[in-house]
C-alpha atoms as a PDB file:
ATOM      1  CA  UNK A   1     -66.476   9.972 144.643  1.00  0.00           C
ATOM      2  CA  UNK A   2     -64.125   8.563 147.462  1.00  0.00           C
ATOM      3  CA  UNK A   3     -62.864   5.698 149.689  1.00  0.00           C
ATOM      4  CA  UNK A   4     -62.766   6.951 153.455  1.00  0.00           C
ATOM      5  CA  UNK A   5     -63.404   9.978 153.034  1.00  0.00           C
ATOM      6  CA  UNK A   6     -66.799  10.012 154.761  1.00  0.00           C
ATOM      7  CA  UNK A   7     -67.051  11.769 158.485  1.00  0.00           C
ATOM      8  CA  UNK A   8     -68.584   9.679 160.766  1.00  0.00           C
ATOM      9  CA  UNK A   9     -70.012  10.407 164.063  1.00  0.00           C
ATOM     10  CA  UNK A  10     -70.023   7.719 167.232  1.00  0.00           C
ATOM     11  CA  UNK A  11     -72.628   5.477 166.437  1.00  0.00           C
ATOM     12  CA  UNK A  12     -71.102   4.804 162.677  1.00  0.00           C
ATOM     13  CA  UNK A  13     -73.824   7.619 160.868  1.00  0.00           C
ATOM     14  CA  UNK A  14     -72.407   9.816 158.463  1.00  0.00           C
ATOM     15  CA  UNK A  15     -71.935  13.475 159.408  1.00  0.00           C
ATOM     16  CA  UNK A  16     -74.076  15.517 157.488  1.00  0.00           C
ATOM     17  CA  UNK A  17     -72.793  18.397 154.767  1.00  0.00           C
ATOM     18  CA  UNK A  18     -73.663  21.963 155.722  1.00  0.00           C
ATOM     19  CA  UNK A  19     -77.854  22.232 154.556  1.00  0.00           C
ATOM     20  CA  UNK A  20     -77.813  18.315 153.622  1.00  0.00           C
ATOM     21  CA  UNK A  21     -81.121  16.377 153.868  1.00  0.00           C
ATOM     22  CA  UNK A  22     -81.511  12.284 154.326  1.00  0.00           C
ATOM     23  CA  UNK A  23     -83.809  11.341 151.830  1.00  0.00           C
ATOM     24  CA  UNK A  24     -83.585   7.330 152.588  1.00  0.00           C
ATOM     25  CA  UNK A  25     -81.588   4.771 154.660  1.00  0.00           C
ATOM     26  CA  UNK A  26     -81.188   0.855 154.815  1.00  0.00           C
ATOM     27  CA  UNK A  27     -79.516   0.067 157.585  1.00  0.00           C
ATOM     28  CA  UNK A  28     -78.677  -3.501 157.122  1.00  0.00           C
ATOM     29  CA  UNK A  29     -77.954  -6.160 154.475  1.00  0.00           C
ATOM     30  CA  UNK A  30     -76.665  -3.778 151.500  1.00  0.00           C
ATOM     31  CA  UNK A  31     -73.944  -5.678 149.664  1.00  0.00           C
ATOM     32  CA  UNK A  32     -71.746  -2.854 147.441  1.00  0.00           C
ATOM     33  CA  UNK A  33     -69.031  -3.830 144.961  1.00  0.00           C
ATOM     34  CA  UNK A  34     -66.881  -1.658 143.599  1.00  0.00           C
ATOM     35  CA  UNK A  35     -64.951  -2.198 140.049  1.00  0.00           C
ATOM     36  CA  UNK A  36     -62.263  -0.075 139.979  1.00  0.00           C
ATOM     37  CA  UNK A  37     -59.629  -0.019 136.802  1.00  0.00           C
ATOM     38  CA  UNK A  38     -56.039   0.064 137.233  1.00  0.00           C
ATOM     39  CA  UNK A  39     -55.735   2.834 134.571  1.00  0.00           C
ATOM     40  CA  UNK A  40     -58.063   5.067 132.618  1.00  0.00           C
ATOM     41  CA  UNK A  41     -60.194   3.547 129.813  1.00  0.00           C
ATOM     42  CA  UNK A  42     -59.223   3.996 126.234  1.00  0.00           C
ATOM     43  CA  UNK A  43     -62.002   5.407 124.064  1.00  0.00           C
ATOM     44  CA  UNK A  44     -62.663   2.112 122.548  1.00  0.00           C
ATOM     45  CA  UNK A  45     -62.895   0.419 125.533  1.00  0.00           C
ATOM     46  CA  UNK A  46     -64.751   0.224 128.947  1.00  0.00           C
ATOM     47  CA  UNK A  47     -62.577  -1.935 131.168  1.00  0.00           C
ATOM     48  CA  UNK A  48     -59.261  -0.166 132.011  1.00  0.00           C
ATOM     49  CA  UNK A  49     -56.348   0.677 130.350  1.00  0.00           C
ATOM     50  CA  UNK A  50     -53.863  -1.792 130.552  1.00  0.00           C
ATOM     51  CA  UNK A  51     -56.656  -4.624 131.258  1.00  0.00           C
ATOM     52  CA  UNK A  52     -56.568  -4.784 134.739  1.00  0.00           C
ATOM     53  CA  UNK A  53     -59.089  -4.222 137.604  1.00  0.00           C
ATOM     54  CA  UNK A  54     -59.466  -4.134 141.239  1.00  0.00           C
ATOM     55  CA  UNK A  55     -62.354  -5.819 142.421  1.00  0.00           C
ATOM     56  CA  UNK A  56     -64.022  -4.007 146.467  1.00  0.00           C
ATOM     57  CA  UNK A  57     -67.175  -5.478 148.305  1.00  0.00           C
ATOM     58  CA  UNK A  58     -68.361  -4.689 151.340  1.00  0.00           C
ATOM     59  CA  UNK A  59     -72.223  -4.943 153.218  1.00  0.00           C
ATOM     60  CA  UNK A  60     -73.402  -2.291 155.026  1.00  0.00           C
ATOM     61  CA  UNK A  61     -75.491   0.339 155.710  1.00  0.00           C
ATOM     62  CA  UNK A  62     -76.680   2.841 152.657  1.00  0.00           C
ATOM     63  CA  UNK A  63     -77.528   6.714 152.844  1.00  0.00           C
ATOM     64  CA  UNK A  64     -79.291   8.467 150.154  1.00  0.00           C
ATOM     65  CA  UNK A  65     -79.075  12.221 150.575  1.00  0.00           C
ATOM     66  CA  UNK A  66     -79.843  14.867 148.426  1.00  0.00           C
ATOM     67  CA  UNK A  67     -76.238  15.791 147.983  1.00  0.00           C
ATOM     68  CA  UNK A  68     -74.938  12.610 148.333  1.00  0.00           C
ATOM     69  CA  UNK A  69     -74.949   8.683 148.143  1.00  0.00           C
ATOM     70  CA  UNK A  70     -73.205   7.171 150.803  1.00  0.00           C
ATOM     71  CA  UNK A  71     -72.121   3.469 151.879  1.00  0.00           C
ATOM     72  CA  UNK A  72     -71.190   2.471 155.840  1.00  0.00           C
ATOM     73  CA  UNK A  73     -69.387  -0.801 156.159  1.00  0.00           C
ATOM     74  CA  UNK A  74     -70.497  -3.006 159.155  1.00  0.00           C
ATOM     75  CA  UNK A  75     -68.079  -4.416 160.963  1.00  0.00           C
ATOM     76  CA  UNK A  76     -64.174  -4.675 160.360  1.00  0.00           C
ATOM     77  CA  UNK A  77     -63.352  -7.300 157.850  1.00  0.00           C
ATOM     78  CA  UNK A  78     -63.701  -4.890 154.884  1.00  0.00           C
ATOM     79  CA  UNK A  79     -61.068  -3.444 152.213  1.00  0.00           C
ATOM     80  CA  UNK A  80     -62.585   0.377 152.606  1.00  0.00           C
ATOM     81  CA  UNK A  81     -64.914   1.809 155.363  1.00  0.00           C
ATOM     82  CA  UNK A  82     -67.220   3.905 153.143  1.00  0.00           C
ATOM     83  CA  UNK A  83     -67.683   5.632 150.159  1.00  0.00           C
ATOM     84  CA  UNK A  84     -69.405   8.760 149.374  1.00  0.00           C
ATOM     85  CA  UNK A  85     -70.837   9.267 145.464  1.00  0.00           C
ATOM     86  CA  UNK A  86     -71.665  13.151 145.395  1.00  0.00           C
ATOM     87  CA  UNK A  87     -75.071  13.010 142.758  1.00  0.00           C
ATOM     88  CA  UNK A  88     -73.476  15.180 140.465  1.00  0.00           C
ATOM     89  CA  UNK A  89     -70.413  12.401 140.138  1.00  0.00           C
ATOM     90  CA  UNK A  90     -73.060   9.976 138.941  1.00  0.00           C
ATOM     91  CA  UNK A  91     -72.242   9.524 135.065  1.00  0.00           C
ATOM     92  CA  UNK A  92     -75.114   6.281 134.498  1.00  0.00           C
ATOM     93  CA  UNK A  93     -77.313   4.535 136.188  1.00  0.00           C
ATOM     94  CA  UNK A  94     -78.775   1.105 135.413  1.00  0.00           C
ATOM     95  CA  UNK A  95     -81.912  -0.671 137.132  1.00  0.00           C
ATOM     96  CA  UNK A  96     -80.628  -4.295 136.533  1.00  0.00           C
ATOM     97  CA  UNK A  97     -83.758  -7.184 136.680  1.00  0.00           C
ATOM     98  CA  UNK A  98     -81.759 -10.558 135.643  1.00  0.00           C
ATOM     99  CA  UNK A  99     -84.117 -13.059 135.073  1.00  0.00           C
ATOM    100  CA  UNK A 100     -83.123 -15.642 138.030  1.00  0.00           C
ATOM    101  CA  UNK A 101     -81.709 -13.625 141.157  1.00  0.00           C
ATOM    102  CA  UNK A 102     -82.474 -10.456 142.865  1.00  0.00           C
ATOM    103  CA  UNK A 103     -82.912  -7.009 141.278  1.00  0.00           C
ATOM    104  CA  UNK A 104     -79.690  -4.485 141.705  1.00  0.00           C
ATOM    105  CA  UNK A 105     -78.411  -1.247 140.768  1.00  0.00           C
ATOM    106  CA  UNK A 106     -75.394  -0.098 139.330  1.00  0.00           C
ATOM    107  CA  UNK A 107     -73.943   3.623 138.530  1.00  0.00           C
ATOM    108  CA  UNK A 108     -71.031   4.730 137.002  1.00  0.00           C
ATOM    109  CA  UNK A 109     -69.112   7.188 138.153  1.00  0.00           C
ATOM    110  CA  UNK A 110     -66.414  10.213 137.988  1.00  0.00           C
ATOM    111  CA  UNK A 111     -63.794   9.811 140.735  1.00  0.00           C
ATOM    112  CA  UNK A 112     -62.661  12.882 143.122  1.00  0.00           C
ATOM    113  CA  UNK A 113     -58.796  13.737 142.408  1.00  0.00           C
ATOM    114  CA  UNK A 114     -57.258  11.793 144.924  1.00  0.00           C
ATOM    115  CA  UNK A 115     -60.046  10.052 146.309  1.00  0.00           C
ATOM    116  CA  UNK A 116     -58.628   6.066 145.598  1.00  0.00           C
ATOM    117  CA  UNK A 117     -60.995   5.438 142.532  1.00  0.00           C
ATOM    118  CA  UNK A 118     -59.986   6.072 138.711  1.00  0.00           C
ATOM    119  CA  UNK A 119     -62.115   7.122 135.524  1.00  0.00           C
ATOM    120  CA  UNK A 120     -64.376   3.798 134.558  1.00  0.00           C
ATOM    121  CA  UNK A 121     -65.274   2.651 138.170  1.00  0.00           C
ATOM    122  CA  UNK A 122     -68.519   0.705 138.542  1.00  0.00           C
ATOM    123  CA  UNK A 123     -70.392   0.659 141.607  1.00  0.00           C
ATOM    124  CA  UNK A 124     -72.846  -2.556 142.048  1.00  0.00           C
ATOM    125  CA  UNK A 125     -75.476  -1.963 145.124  1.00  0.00           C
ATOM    126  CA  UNK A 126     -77.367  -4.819 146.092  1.00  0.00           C
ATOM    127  CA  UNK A 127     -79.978  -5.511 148.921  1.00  0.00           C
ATOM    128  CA  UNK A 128     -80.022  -8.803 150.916  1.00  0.00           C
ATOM    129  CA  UNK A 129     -83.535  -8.242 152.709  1.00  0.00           C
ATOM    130  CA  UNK A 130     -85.382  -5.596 150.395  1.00  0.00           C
ATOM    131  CA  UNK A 131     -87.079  -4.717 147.740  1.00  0.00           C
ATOM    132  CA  UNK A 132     -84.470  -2.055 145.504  1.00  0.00           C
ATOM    133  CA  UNK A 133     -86.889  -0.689 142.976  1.00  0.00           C
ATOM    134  CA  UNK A 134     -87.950   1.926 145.675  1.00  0.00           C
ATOM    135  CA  UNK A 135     -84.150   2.857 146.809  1.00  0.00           C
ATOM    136  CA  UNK A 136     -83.391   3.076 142.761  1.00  0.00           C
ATOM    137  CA  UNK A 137     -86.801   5.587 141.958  1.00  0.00           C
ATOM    138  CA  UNK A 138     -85.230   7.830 144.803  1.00  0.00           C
ATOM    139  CA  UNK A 139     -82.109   7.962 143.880  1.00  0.00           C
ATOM    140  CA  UNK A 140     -82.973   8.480 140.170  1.00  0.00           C
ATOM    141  CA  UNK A 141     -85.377  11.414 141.324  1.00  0.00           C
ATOM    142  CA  UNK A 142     -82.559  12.655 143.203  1.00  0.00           C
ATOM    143  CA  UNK A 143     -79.751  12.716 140.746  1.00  0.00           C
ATOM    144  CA  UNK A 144     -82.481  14.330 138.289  1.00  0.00           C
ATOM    145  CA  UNK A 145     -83.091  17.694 140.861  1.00  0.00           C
ATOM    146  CA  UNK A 146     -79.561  17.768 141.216  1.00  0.00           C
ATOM    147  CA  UNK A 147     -78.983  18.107 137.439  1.00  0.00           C
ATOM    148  CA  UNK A 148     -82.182  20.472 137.219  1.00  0.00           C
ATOM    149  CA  UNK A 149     -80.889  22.736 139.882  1.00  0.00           C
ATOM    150  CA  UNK A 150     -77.814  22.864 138.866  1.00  0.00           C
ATOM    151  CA  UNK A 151     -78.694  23.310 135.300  1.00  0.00           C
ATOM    152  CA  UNK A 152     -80.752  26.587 136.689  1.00  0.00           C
ATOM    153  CA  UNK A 153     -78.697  28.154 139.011  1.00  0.00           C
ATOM    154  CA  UNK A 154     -74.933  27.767 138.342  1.00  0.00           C
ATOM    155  CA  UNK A 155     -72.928  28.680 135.125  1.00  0.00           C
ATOM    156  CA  UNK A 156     -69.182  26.790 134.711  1.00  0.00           C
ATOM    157  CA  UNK A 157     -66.746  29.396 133.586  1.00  0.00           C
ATOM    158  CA  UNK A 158     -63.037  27.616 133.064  1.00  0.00           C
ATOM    159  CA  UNK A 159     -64.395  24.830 135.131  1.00  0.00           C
ATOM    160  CA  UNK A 160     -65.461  26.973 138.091  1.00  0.00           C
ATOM    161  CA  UNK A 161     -69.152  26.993 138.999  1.00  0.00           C
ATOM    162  CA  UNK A 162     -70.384  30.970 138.696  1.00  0.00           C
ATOM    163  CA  UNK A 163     -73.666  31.245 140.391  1.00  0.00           C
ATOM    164  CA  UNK A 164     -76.157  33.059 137.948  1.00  0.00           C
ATOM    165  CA  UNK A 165     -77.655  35.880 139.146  1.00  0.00           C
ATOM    166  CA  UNK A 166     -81.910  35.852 139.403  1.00  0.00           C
ATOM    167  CA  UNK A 167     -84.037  35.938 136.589  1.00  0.00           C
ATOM    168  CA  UNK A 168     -86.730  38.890 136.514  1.00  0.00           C
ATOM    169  CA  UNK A 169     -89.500  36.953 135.361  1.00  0.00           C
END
């Protein structure tokens, strides 16, 4: 997961990854907030480690891929332009329904080294002029082939993904 990092092209739409797929877009009214700690959480803890926490929020335009969850800020007046979540970064996702207010989503997530988030950041999507259960089914189906494949096809030796070779089945 990083700040910036996303290519765009000239009408603000993210450059796709070699063999990458849109699944879903909104285009408009997505408000995204971003909780990102100061320092890593202790084990006993979930905020970060020396209490403090830097609070993001921008409203855009969101991308579900099925490599990727992106975010496209609108306009200028914004502390980051966008932020891409590869699925596999995705440690927990949550369906939030409070009881007065609009239903949201938040995830979790691992940070890229060097990518301007730390361990423990919290990522809250909201949509101004839709419904979110069907963004949240998607992405949830998503993440869940992403885990599956991976789970089939590629071995981690020493932290290095090792693709397997073919089963003869």
């Amino acid at each position: 997961m990083a700040l910036n990092w996303t290519m765009l092209n000239a009408n603000r739409s993210p450059v796709p990854l070699p063999n990458e797929m849109t699944i879903t877009t909104v285009d408009s009214g997505v408000d995204l907030s971003l909780t990102i700690p100061d320092a890593t959480p202790s084990s006993s803890s979930t905020a970060g480690g020396s209490g403090g926490v830097k609070k993001l929020r921008s409203t855009g335009k969101v991308y579900l891929t099925d490599q990727r969850v992106l975010h496209i800020h609108n306009g200028s007046n914004s502390p980051f332009e966008s932020l891409s979540v590869p699925l596999h970064s995705i440690l927990l996702t949550r369906f939030e329904q409070p009881t007065f207010g609009a239903n949201y989503l938040t995830f979790e997530v691992k940070p890229s080294p060097d990518g301007g988030l730390t361990d423990g950041t919290k990522v809250e999507v909201r949509f101004k002029d839709r419904a979110m259960f069907e963004f949240s089914i998607y992405m949830k189906r998503q993440i869940t082939e992403d885990e599956e494949g991976l789970r089939d096809t590629v071995s981690m030796i020493g932290g290095i993904p090792v693709e397997n070779p073919p089963s003869y089945d």
